[in-house]
Protein backbone atom coordinates (compact mmCIF):
# COMPACT_ATOMS: atom_id res chain seq x y z
CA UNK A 1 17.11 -50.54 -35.57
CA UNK A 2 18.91 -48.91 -38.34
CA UNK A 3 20.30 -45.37 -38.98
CA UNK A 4 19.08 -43.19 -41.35
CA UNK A 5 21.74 -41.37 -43.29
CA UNK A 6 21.37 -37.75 -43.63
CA UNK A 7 22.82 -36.33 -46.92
CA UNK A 8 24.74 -33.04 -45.86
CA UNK A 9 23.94 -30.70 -49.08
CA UNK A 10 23.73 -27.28 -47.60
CA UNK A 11 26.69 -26.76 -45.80
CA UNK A 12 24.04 -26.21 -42.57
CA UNK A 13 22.67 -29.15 -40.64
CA UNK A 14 19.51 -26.99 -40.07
CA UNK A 15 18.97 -26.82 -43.46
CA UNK A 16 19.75 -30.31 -44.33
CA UNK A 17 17.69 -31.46 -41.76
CA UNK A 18 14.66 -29.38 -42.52
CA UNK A 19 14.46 -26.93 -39.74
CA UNK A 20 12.67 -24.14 -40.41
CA UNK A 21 14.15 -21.03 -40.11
CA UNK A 22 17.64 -23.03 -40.60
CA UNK A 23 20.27 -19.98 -41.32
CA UNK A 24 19.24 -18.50 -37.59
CA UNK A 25 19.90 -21.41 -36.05
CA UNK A 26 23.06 -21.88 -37.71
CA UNK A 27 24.11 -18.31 -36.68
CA UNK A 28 22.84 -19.16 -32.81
CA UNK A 29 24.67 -21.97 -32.78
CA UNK A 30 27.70 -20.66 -34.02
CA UNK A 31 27.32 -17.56 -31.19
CA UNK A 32 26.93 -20.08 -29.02
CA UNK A 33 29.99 -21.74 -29.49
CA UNK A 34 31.51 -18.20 -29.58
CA UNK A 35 30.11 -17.84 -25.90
CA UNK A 36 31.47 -21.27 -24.54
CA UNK A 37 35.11 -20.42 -25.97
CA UNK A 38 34.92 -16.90 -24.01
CA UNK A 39 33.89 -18.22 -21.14
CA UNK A 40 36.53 -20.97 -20.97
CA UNK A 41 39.49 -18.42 -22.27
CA UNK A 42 38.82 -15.98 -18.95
CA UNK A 43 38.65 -19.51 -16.61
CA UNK A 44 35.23 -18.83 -15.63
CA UNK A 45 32.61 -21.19 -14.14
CA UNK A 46 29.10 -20.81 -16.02
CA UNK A 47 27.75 -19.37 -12.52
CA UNK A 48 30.60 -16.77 -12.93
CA UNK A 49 29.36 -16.02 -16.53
CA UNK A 50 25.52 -15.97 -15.81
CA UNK A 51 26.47 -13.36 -13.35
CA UNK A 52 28.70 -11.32 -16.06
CA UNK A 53 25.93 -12.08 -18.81
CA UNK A 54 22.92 -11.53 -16.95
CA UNK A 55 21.58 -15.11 -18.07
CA UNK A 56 20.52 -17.55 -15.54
CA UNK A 57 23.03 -20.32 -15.08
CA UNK A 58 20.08 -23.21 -16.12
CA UNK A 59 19.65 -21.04 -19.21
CA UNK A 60 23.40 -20.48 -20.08
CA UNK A 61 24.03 -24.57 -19.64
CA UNK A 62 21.09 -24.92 -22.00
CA UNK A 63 22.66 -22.51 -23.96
CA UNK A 64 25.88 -24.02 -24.45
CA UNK A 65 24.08 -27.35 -24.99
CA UNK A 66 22.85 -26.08 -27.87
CA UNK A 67 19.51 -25.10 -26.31
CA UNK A 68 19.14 -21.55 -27.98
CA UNK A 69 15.28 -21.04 -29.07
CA UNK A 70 13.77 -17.95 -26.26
CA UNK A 71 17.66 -16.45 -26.97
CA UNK A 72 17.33 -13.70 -29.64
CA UNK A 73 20.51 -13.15 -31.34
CA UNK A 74 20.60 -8.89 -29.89
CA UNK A 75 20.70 -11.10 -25.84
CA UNK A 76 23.71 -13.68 -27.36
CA UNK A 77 25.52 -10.47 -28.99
CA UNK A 78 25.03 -8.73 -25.62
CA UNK A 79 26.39 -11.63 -23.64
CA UNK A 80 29.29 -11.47 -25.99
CA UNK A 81 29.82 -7.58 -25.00
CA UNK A 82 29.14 -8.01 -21.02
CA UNK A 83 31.73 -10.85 -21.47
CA UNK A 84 34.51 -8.44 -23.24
CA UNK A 85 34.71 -9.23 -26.35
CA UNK A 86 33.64 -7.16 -29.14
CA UNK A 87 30.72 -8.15 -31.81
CA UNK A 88 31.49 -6.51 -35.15
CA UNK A 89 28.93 -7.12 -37.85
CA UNK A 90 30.42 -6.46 -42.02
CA UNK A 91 28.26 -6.37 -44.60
CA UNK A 92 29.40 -7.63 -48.35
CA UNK A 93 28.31 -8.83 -51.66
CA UNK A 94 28.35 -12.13 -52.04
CA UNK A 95 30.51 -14.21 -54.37
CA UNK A 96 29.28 -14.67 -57.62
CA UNK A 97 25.71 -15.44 -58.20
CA UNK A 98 24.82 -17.26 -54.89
CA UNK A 99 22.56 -16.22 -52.23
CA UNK A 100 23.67 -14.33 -49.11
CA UNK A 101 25.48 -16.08 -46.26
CA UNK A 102 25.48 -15.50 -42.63
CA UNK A 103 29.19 -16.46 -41.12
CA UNK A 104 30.87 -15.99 -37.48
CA UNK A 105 34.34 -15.22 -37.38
CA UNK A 106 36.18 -14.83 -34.13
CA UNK A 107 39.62 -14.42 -33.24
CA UNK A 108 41.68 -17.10 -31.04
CA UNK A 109 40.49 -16.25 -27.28
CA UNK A 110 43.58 -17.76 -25.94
């Protein structure tokens, strides 16, 4: 059977695959990721980190699987915090005459 080719155009996979609601995803996904690098930086099993987190261990392996619809993005920020990091959220203009953009940044956890 063959593969159909998916034309990346938005610089999100959501997007480009028609998802609806597409920039939250991207942003959950990216936290997510966020989450996973903490959690391997302190040496932590995920039953340590559902502990720290407050998230069920089932849920946080779902959630690093890239599992994230029930998660609203205040519980994946709070995870963040209960795992000691800091979330800091900037607000800015955007460059020239595009729309608004939502990014994660995060510094090395090693």
């Amino acid at each position: 059977m063959p593969r159909s080719k998916t034309k990346l155009t938005h610089g999100n996979i959501f997007a480009d695959i028609g998802t609806p609601n597409a920039e939250e995803h991207a942003l959950k996904a990216d936290v997510a990721i966020k989450i996973g690098m903490l959690i391997e930086s302190k040496k932590i099993s995920q039953t340590q980190a559902a502990k720290l987190t407050g998230i069920s261990q089932p849920d946080l392996s779902r959630l690093l699987r890239g599992h994230f619809e029930g998660f609203s993005m205040d519980r994946l920020f709070q995870a963040i915090l209960l795992l000691g990091s800091d979330v800091e959220i900037t607000l800015k203009r955007p460059v020239g005459n595009r729309q608004g953009r939502v990014r994660v940044l995060s510094e090395s956890f090693t």
